[in-house]
C-alpha atoms as a PDB file:
ATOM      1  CA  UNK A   1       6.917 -15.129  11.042  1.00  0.00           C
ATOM      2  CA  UNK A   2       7.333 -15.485  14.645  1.00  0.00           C
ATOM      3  CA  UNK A   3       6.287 -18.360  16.200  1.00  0.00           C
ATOM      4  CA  UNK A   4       6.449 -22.102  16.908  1.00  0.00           C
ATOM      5  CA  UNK A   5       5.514 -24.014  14.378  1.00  0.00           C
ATOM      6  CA  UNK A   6       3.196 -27.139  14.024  1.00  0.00           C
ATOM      7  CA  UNK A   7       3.261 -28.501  10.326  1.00  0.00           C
ATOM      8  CA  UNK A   8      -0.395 -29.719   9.131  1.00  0.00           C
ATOM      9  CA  UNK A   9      -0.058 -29.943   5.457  1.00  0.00           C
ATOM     10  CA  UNK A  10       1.858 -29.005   2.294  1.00  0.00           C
ATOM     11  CA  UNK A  11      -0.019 -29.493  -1.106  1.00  0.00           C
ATOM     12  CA  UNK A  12      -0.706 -27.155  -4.135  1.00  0.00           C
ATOM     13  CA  UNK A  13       2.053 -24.414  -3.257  1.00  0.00           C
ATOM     14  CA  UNK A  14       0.502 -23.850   0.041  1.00  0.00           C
ATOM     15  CA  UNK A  15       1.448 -24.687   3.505  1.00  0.00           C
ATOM     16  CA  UNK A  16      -0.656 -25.024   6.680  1.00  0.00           C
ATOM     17  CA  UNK A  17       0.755 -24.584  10.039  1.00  0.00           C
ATOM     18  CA  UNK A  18      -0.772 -24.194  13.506  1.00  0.00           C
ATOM     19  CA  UNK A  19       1.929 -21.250  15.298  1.00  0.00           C
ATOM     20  CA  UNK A  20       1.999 -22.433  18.995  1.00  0.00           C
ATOM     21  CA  UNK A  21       2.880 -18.454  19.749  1.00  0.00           C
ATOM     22  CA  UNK A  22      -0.468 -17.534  19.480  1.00  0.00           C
ATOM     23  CA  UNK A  23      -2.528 -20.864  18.673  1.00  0.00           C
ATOM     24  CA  UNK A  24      -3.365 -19.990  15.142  1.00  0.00           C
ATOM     25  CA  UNK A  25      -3.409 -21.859  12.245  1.00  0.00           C
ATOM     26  CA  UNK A  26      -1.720 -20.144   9.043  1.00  0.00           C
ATOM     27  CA  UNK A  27      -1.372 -20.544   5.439  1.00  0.00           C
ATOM     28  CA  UNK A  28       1.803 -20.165   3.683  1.00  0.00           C
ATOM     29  CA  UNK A  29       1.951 -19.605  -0.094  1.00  0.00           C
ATOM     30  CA  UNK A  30       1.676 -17.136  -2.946  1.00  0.00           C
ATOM     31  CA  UNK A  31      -1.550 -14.744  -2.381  1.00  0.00           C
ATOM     32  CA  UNK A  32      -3.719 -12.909  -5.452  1.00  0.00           C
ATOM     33  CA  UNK A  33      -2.993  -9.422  -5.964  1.00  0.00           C
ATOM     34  CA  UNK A  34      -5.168  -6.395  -7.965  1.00  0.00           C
ATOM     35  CA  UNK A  35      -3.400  -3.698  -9.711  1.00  0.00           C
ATOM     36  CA  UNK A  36      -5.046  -0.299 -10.978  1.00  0.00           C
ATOM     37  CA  UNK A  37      -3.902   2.778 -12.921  1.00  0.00           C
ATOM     38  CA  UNK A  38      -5.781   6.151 -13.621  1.00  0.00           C
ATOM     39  CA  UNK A  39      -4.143   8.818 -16.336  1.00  0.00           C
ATOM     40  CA  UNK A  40      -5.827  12.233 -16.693  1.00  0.00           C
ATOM     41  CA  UNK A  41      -9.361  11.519 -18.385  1.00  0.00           C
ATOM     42  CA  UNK A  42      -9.612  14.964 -20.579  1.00  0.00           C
ATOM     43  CA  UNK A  43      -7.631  15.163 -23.537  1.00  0.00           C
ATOM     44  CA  UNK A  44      -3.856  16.657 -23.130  1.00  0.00           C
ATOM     45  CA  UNK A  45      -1.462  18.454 -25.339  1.00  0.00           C
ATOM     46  CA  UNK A  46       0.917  15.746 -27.416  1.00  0.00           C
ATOM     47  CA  UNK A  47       4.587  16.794 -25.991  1.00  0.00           C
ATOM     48  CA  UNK A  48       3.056  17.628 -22.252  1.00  0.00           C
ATOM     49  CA  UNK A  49       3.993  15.662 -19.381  1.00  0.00           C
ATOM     50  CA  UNK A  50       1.245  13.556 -17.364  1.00  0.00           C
ATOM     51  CA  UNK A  51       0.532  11.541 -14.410  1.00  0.00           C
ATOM     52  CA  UNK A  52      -0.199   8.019 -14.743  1.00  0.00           C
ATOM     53  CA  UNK A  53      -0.754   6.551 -11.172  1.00  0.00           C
ATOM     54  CA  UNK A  54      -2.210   3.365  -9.576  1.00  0.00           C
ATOM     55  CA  UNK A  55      -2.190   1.025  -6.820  1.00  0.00           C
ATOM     56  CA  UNK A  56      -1.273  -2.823  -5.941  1.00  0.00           C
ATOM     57  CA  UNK A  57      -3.265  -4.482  -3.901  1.00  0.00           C
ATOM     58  CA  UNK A  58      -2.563  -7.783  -1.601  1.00  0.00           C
ATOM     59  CA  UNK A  59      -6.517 -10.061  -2.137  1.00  0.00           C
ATOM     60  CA  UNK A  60      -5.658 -12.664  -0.305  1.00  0.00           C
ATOM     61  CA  UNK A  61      -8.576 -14.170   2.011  1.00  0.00           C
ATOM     62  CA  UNK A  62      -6.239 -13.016   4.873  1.00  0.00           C
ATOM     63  CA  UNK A  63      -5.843  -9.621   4.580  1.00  0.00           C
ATOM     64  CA  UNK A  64      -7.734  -8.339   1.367  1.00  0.00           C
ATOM     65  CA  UNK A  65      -7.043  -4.951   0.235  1.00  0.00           C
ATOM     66  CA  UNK A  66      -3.778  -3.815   1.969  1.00  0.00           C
ATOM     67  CA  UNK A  67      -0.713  -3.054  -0.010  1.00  0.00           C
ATOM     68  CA  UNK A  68       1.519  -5.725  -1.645  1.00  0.00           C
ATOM     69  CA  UNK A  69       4.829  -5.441  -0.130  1.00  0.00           C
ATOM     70  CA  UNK A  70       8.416  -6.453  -1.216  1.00  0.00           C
ATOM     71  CA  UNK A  71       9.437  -9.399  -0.404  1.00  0.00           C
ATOM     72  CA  UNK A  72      12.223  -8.775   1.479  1.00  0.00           C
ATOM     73  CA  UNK A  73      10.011  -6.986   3.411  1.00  0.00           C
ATOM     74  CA  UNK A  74       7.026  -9.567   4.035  1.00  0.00           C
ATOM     75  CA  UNK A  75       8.445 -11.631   7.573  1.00  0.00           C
ATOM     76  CA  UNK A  76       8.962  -7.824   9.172  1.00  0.00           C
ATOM     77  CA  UNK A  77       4.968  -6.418   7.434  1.00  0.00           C
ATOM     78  CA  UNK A  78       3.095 -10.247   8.140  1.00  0.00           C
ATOM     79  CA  UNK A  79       4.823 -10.548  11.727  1.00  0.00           C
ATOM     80  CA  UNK A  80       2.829  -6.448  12.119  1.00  0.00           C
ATOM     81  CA  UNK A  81      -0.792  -7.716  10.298  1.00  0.00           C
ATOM     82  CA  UNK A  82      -0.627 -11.062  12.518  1.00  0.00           C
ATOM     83  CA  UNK A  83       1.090 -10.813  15.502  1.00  0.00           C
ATOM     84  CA  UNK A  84       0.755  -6.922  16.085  1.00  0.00           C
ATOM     85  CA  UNK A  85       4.769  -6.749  16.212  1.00  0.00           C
ATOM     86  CA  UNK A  86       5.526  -3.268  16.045  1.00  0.00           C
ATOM     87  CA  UNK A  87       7.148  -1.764  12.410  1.00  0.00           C
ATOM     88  CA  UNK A  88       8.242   1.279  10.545  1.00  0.00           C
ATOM     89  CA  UNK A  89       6.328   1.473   7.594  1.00  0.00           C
ATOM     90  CA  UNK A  90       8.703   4.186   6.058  1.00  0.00           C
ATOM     91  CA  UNK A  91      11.245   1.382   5.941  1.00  0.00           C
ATOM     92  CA  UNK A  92       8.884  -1.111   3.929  1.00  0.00           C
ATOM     93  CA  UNK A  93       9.406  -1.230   0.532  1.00  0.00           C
ATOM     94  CA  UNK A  94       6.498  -1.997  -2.174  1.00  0.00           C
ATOM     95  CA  UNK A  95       6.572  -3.807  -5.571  1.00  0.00           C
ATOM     96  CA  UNK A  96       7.623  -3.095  -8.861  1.00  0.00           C
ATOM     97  CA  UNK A  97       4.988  -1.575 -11.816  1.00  0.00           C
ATOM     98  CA  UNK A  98       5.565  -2.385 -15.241  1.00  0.00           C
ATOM     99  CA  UNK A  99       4.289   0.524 -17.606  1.00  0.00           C
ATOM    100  CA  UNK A 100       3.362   0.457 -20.835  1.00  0.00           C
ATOM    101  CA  UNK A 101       1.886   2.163 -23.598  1.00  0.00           C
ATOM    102  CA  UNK A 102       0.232   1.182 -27.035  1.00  0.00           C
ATOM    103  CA  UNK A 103       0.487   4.226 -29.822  1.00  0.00           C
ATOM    104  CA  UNK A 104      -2.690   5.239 -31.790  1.00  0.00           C
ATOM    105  CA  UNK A 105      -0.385   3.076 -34.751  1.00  0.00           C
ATOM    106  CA  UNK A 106      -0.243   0.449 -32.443  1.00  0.00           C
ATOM    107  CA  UNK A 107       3.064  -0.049 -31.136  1.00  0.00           C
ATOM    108  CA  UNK A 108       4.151  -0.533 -28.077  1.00  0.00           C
ATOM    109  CA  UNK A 109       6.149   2.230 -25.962  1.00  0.00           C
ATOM    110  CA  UNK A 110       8.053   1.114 -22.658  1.00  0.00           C
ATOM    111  CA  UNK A 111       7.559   3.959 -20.185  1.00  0.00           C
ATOM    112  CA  UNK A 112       9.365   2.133 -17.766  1.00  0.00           C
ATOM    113  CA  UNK A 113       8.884   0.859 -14.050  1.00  0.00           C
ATOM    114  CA  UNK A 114       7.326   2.519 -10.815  1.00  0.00           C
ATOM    115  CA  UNK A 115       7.875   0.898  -7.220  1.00  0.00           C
ATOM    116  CA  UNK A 116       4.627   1.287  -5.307  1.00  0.00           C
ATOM    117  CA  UNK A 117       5.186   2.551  -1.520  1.00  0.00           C
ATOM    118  CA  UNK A 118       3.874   0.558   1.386  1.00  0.00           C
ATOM    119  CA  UNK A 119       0.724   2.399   0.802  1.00  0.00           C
ATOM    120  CA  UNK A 120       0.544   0.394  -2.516  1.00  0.00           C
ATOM    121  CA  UNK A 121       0.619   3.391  -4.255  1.00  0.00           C
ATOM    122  CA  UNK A 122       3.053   4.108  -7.159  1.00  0.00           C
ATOM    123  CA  UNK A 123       3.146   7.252  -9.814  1.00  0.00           C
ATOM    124  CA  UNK A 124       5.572   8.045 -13.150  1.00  0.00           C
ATOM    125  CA  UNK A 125       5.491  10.965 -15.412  1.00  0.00           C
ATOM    126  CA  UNK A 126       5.258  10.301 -19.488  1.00  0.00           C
ATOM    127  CA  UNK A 127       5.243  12.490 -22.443  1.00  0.00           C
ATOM    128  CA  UNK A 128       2.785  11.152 -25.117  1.00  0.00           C
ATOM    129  CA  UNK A 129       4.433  12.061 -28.495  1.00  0.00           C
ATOM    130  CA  UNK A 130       1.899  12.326 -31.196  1.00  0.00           C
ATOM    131  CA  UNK A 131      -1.890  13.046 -31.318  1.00  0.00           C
ATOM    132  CA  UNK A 132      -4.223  10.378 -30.610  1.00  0.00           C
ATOM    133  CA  UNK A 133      -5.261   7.463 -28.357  1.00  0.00           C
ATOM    134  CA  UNK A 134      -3.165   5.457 -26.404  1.00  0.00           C
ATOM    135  CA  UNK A 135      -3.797   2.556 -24.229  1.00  0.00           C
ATOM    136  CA  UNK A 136      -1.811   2.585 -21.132  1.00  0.00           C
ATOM    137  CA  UNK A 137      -0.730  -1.100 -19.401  1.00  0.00           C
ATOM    138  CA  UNK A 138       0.261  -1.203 -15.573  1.00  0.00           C
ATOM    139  CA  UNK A 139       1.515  -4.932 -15.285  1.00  0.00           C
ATOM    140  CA  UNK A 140       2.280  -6.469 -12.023  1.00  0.00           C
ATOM    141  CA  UNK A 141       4.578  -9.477 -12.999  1.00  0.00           C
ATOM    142  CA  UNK A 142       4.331 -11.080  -9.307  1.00  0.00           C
ATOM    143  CA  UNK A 143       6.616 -12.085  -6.891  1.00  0.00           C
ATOM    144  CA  UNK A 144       7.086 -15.120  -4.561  1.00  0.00           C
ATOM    145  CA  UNK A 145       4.674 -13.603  -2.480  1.00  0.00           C
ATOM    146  CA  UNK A 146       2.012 -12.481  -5.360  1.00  0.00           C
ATOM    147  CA  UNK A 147       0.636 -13.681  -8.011  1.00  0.00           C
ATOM    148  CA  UNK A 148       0.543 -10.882 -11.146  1.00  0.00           C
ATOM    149  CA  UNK A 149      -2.228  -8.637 -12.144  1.00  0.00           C
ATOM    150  CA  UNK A 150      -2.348  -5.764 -14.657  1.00  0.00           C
ATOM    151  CA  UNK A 151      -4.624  -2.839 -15.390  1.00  0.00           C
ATOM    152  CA  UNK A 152      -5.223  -0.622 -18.495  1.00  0.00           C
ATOM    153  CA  UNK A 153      -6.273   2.919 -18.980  1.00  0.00           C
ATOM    154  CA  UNK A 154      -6.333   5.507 -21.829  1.00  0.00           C
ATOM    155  CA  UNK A 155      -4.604   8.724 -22.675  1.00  0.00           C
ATOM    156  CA  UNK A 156      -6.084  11.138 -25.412  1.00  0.00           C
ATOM    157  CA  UNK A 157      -3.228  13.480 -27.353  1.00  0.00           C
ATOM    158  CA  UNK A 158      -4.875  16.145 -28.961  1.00  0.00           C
ATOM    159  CA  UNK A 159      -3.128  19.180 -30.276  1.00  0.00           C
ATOM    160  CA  UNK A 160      -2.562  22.749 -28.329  1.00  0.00           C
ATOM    161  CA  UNK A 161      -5.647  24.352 -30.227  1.00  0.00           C
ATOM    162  CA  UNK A 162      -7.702  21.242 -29.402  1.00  0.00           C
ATOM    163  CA  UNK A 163      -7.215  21.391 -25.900  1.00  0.00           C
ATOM    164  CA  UNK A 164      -7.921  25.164 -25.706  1.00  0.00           C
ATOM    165  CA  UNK A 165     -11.368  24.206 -28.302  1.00  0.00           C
ATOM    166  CA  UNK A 166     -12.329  21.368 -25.231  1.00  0.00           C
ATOM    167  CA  UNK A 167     -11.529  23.829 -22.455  1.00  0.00           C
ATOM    168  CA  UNK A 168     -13.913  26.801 -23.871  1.00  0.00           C
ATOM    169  CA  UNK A 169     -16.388  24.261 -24.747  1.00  0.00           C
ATOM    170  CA  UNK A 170     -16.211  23.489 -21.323  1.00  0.00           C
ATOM    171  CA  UNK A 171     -16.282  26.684 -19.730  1.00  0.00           C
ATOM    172  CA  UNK A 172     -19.497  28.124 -22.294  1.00  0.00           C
ATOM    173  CA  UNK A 173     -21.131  24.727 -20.747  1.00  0.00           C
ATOM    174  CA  UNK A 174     -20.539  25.771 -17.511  1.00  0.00           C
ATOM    175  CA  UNK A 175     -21.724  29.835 -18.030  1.00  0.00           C
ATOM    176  CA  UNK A 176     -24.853  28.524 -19.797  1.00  0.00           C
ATOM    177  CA  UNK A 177     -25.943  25.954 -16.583  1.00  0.00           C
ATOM    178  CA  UNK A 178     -25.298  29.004 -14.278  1.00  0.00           C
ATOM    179  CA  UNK A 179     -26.981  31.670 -16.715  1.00  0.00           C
ATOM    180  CA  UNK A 180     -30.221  28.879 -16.632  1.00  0.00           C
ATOM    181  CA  UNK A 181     -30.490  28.117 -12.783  1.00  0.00           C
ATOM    182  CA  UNK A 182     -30.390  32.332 -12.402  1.00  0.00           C
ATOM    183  CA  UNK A 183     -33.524  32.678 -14.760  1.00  0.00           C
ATOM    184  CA  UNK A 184     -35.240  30.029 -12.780  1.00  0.00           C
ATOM    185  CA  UNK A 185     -34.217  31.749  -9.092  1.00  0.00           C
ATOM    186  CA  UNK A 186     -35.615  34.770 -10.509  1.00  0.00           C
ATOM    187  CA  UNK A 187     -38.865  33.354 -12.008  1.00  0.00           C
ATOM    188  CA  UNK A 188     -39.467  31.789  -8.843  1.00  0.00           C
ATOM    189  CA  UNK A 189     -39.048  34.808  -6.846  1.00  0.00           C
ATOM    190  CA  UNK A 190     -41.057  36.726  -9.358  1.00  0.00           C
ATOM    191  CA  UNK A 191     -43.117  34.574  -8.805  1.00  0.00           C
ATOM    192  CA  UNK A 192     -43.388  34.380  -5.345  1.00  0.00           C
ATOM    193  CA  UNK A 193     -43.185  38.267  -5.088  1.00  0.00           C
ATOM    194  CA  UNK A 194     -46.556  38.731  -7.198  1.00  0.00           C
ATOM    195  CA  UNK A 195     -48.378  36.281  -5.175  1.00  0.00           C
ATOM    196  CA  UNK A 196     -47.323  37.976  -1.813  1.00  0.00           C
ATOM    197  CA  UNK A 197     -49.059  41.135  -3.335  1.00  0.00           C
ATOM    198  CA  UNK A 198     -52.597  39.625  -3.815  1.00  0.00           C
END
């Protein structure tokens, strides 16, 4: 941060400073963060490739609900959120995802990492194996700047002739809620059509 610099107090991990550059007083220390993760929410062939993507989230009192950003990068993004100083987001680099998955026999698969962008945004690809449930973990270990935060979601393997049972279950839904509101339109105008005669 920018500034000059009139220490207050240090106590808990935080510090408090009144900057003489533009006569506020700030907090130093490690903020809260909120992580999320979504994965497809219909059942998908075992052996197929899917998204799982999410978000983490900066909650401190601050600036609640923008992205948590690298640490190398936090002087360069808190000097733009404060102080208005001019930056190039492309250049700001997010934090690292954790991803995780528990097998319908429960044990535990390591899909591997994701690095959010300075959106707070972060995606990975992942192949679940067998039929069945799994429970996916996104876990946000923290950083100097953050404090860690996970989320879980669920993935449902089913086999090829499953997921082609689901989607013409789906579609017969879908022809029967169309095939219903016609019969009504046409009752109505019936309807309509004999009164207009008397």
């Amino acid at each position: 941060m920018n500034g000059y610099f009139s220490l207050s107090a240090i106590a808990d991990g935080y510090l408090l400073a009144q900057n003489q550059y533009d006569n506020q007083i700030y907090c130093f220390g490690k903020g809260p963060s909120s992580t999320t993760v979504s994965a497809p929410q219909v059942g998908v062939a075992a052996g197929s490739k899917v998204i799982i993507s999410g978000s983490v989230i900066d909650q401190s009192a601050g600036h609640p609900g923008t992205p948590a950003i690298a640490d190398k990068d936090m002087g360069t993004y808190m000097a733009h959120l404060k102080e208005q100083q001019p930056v190039n987001m492309a250049n700001i680099a997010g934090v690292t995802v954790t991803l995780s998955a528990t097998a319908p026999d429960g044990s535990t698969i390591n899909i591997g990492e994701a690095t959010s962008d300075s959106s707070g945004y972060f995606s990975t690809s992942w192949s679940p194996a067998n039929n069945g449930m799994y429970r996916i973990k996104a876990n946000f270990a923290g950083t100097a700047s953050y404090g860690s935060s996970f989320a879980i979601t669920s993935i449902l393997a089913v086999t090829a002739q499953e997921q082609q049972g689901t989607a013409a279950t789906t579609n017969t839904d879908t022809y029967i809620l169309i095939s219903t509101v016609a019969v009504i339109i046409v009752v109505i105008l019936a309807a309509l059509f004999i009164r207009g005669k008397k």
